[in-house]
N, C-alpha and C. Protein backbone atom coordinates (compact mmCIF):
# COMPACT_ATOMS: atom_id res chain seq x y z
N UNK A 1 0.84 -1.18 0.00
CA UNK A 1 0.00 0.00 0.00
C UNK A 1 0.89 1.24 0.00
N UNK A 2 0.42 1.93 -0.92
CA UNK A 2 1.49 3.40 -1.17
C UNK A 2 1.13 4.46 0.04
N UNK A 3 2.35 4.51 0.38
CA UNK A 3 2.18 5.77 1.92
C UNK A 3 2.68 6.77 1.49
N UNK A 4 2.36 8.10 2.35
CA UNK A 4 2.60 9.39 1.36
C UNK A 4 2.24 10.20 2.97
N UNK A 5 3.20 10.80 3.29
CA UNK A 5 3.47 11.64 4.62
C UNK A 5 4.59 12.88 4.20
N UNK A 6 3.84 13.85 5.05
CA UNK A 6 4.27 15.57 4.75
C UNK A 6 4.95 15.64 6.74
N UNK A 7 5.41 17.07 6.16
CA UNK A 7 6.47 17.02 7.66
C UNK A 7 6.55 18.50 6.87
N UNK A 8 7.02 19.70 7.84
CA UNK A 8 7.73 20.70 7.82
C UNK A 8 6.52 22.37 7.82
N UNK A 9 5.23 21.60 8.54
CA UNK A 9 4.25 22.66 8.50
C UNK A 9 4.61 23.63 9.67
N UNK A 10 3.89 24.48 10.05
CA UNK A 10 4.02 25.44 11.33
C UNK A 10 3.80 26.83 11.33
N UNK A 11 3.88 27.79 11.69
CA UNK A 11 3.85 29.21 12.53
C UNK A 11 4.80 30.22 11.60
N UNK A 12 4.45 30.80 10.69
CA UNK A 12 5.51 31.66 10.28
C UNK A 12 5.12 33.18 9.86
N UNK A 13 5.67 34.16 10.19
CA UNK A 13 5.61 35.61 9.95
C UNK A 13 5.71 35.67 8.34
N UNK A 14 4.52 36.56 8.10
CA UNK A 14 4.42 37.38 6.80
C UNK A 14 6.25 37.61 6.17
N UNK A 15 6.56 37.26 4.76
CA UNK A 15 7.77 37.30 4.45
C UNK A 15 8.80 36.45 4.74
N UNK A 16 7.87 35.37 5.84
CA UNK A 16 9.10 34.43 6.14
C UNK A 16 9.23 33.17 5.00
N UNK A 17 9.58 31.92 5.67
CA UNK A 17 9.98 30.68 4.79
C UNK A 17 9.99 29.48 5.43
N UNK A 18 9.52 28.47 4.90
CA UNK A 18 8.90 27.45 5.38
C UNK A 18 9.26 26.43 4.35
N UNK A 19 10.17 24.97 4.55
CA UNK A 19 10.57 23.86 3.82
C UNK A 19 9.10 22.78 3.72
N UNK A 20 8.92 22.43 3.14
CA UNK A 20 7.78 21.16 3.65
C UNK A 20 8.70 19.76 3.03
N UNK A 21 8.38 18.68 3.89
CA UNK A 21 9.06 17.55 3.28
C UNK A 21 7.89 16.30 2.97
N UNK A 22 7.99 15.81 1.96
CA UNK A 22 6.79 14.32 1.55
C UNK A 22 7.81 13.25 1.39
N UNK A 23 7.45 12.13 2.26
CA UNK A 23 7.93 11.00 1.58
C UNK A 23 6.98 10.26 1.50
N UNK A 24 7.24 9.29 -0.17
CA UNK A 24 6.40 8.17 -0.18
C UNK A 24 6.89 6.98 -0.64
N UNK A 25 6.07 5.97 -0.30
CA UNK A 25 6.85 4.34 0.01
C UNK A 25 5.52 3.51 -0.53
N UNK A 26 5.85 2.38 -0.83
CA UNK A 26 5.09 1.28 -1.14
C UNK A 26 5.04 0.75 -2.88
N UNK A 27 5.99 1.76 -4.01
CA UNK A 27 6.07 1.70 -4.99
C UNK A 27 7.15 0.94 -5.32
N UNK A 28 7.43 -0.15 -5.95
CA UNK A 28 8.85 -0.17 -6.08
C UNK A 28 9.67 0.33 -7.69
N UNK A 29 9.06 0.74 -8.21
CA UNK A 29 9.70 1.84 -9.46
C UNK A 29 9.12 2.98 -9.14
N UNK A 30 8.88 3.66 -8.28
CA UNK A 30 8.85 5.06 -8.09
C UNK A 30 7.61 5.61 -8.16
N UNK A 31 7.48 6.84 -8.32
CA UNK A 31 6.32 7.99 -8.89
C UNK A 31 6.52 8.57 -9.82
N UNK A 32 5.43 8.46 -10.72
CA UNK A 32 5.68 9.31 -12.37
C UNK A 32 5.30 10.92 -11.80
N UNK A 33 4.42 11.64 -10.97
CA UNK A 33 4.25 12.69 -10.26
C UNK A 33 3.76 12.30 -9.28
N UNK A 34 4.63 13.30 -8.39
CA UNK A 34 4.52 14.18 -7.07
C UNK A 34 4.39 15.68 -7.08
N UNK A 35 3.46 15.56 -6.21
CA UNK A 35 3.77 17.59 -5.86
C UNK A 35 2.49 17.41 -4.39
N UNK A 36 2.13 19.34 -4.66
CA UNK A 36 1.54 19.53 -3.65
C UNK A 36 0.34 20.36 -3.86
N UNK A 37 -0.63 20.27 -2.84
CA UNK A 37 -2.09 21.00 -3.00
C UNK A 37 -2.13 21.72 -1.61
N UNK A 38 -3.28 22.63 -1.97
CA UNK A 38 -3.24 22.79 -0.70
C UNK A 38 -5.24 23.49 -0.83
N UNK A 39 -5.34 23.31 0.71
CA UNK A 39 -6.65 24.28 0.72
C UNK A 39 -6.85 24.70 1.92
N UNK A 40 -7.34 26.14 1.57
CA UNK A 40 -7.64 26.84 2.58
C UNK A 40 -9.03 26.87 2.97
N UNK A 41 -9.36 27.73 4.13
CA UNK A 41 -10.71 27.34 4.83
C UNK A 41 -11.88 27.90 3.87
N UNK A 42 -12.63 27.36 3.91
CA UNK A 42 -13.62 27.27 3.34
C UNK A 42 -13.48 27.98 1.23
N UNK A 43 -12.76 27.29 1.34
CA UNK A 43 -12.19 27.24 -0.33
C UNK A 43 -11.77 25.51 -0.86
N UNK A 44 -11.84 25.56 -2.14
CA UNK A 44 -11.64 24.35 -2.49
C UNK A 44 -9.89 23.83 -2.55
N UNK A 45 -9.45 22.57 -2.58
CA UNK A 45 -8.14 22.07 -3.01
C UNK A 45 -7.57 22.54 -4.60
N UNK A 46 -6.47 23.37 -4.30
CA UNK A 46 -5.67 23.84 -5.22
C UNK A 46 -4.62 23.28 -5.72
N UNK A 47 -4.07 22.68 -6.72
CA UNK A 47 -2.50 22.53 -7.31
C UNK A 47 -1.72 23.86 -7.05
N UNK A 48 -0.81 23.15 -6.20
CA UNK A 48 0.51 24.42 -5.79
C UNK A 48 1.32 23.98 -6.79
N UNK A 49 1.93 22.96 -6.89
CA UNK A 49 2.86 22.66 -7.56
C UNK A 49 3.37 20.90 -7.76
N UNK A 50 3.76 20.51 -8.91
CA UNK A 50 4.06 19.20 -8.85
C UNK A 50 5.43 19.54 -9.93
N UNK A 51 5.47 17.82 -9.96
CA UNK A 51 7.16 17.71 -10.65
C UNK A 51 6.96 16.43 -11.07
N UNK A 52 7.10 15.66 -12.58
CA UNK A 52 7.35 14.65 -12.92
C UNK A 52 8.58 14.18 -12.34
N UNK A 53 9.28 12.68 -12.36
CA UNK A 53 10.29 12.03 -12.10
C UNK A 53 11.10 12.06 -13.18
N UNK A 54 10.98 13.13 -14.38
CA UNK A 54 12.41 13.81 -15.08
C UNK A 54 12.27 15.30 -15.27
N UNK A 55 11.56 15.60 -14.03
CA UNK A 55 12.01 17.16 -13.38
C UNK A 55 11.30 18.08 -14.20
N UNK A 56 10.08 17.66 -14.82
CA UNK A 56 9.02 18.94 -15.33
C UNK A 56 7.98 19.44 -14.00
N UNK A 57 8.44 20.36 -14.00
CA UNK A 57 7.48 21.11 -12.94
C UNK A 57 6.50 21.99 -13.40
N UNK A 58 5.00 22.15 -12.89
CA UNK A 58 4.50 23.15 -12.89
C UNK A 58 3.77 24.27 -11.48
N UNK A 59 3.61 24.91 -12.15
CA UNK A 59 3.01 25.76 -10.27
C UNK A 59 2.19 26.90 -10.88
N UNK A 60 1.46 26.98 -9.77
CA UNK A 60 -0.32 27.66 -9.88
C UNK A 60 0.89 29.26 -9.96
N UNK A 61 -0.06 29.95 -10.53
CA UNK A 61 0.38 30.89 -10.72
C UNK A 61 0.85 31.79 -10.00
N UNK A 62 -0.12 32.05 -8.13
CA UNK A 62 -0.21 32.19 -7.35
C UNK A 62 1.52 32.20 -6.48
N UNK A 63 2.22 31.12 -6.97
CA UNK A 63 3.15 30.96 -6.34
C UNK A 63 4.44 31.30 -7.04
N UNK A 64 4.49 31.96 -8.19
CA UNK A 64 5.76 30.96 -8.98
C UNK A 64 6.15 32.38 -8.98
N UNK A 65 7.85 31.92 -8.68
CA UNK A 65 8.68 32.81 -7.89
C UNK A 65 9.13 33.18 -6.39
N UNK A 66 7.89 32.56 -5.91
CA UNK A 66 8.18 32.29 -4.62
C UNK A 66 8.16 31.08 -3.68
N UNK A 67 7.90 29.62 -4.29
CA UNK A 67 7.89 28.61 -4.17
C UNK A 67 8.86 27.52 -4.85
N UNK A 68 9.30 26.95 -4.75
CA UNK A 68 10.03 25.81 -5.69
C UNK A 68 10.15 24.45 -5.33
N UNK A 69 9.72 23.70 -5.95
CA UNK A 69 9.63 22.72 -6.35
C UNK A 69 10.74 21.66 -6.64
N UNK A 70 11.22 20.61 -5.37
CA UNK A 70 12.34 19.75 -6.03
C UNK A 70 11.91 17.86 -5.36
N UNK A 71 12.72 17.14 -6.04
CA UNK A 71 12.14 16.20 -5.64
C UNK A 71 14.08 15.10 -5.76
N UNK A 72 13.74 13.93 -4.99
CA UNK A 72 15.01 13.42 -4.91
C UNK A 72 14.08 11.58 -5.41
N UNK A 73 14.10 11.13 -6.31
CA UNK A 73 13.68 10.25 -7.10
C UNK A 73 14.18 9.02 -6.28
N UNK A 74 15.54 8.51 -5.82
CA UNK A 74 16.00 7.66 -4.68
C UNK A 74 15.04 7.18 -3.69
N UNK A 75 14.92 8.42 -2.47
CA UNK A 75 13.87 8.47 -1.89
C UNK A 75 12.85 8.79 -1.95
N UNK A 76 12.70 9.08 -3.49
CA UNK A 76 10.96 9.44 -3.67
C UNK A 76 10.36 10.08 -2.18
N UNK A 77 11.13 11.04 -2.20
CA UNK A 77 10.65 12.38 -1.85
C UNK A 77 10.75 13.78 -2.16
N UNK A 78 9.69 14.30 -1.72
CA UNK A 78 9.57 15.57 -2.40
C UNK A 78 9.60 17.12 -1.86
N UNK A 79 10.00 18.10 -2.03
CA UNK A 79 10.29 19.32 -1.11
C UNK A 79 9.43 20.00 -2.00
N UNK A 80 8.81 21.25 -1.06
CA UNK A 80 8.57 22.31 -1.70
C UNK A 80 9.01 23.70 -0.49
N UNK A 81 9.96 24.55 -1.06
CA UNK A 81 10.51 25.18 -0.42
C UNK A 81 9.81 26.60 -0.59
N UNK A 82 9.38 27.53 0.23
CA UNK A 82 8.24 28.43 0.56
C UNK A 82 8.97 29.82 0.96
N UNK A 83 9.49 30.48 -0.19
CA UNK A 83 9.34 31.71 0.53
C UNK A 83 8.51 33.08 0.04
N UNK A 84 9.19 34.29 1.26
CA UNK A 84 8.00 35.32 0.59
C UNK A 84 6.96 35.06 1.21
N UNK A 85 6.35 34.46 1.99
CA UNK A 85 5.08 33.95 2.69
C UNK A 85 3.82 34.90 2.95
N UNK A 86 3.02 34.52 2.57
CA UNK A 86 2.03 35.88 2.51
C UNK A 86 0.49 35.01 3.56
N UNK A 87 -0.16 35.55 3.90
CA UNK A 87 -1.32 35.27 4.73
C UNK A 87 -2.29 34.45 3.67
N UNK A 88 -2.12 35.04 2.36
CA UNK A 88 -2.65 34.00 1.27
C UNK A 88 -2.35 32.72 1.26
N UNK A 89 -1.26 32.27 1.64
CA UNK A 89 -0.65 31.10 1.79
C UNK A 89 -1.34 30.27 2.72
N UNK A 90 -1.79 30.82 4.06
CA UNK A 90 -2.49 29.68 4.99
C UNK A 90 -3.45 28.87 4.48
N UNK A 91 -3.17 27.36 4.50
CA UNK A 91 -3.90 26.71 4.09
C UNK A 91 -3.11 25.19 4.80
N UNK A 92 -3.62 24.00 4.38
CA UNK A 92 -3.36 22.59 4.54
C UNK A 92 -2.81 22.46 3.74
N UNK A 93 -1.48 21.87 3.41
CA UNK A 93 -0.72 21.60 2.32
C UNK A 93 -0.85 20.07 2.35
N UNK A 94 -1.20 19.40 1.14
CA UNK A 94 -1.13 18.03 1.22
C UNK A 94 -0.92 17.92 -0.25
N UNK A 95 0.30 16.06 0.17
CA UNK A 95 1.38 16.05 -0.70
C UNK A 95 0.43 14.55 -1.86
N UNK A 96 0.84 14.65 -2.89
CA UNK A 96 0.49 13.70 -3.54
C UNK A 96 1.33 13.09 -4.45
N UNK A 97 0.88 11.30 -4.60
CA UNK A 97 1.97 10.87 -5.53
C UNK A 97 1.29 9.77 -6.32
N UNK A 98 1.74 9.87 -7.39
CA UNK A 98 1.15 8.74 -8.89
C UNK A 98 1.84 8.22 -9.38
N UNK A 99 1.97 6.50 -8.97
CA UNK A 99 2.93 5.69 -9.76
C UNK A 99 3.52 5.70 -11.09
N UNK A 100 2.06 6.04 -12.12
CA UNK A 100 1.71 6.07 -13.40
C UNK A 100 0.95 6.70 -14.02
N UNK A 101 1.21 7.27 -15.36
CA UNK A 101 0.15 8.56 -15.79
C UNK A 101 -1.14 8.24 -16.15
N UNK A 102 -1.41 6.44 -15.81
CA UNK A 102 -3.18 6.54 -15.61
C UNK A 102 -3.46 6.32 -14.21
N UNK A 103 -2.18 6.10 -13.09
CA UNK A 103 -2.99 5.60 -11.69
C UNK A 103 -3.73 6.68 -10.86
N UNK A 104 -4.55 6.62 -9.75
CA UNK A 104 -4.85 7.29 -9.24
C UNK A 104 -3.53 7.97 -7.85
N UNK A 105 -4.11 9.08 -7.79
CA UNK A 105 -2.73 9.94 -6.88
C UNK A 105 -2.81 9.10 -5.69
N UNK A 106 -2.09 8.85 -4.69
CA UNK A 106 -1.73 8.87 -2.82
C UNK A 106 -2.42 10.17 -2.34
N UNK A 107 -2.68 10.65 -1.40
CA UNK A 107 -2.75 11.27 -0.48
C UNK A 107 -2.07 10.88 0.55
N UNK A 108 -0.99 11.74 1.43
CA UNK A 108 -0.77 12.38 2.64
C UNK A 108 -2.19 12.90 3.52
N UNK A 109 -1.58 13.05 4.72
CA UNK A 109 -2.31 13.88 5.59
C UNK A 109 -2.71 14.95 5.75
N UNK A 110 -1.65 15.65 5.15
CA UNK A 110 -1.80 17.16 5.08
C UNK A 110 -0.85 17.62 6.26
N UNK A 111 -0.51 18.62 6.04
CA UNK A 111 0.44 19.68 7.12
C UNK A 111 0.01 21.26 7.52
N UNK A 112 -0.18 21.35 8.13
CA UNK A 112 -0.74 22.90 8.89
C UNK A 112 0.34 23.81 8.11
N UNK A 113 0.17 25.07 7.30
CA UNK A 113 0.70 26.03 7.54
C UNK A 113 0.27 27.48 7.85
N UNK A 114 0.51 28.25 8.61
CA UNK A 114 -0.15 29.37 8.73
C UNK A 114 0.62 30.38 9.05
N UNK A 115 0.17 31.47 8.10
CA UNK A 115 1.21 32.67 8.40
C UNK A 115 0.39 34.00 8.35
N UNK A 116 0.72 34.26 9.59
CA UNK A 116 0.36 35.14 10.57
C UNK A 116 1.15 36.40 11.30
N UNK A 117 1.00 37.06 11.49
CA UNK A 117 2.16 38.20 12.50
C UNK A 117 1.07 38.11 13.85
């Protein structure tokens, strides 16, 4: 069974920066995509950003320039590194991963982020 766990949520000031980390397990040739969603309260789940496993990335518009996107294929895990942080940003970040470009994604748990002064 494919597992898919986020790490690196928390508490951060307007302008700050925030790592998030996903690992996922249970595949044994990997993930064709990973990335990340997120949603905020009472709004729907958004694509932040994903990354095929030969490093095509895309990202919601919302973010790009201030987010990036990397992934380490070994451990099939995945970073998305957060700066610039704006109050727009608070939301649940949850990480997803797809063996194959017809399987259905993993879900994670999701990770708290919220940025606040």
């Amino acid at each position: 069974q494919v597992q898919v766990v986020e790490s690196g949520g928390g508490l951060v000031q307007p302008g700050g920066s925030l790592r998030l980390s996903c690992a996922a397990s249970g595949s044994v040739f990997g993930f064709y995509v990973m990335g990340w969603y997120r949603q905020a309260p009472g709004k729907q789940r958004e694509l932040v950003a994903t990354m095929t496993s030969s490093g095509s990335a895309n990202y919601a518009d919302s973010v790009k320039g201030r987010f990036t996107i990397s992934r380490d294929n070994v451990k099939n895990t995945v970073y998305l590194q957060m700066n610039s942080l704006k109050p727009e940003d608070t939301a649940v970040y949850y990480c997803n991963a797809r063996q194959t470009s017809v399987s259905n994604p993993s879900w994670g748990q999701g990770t708290q982020v919220t940025v606040s002064s």
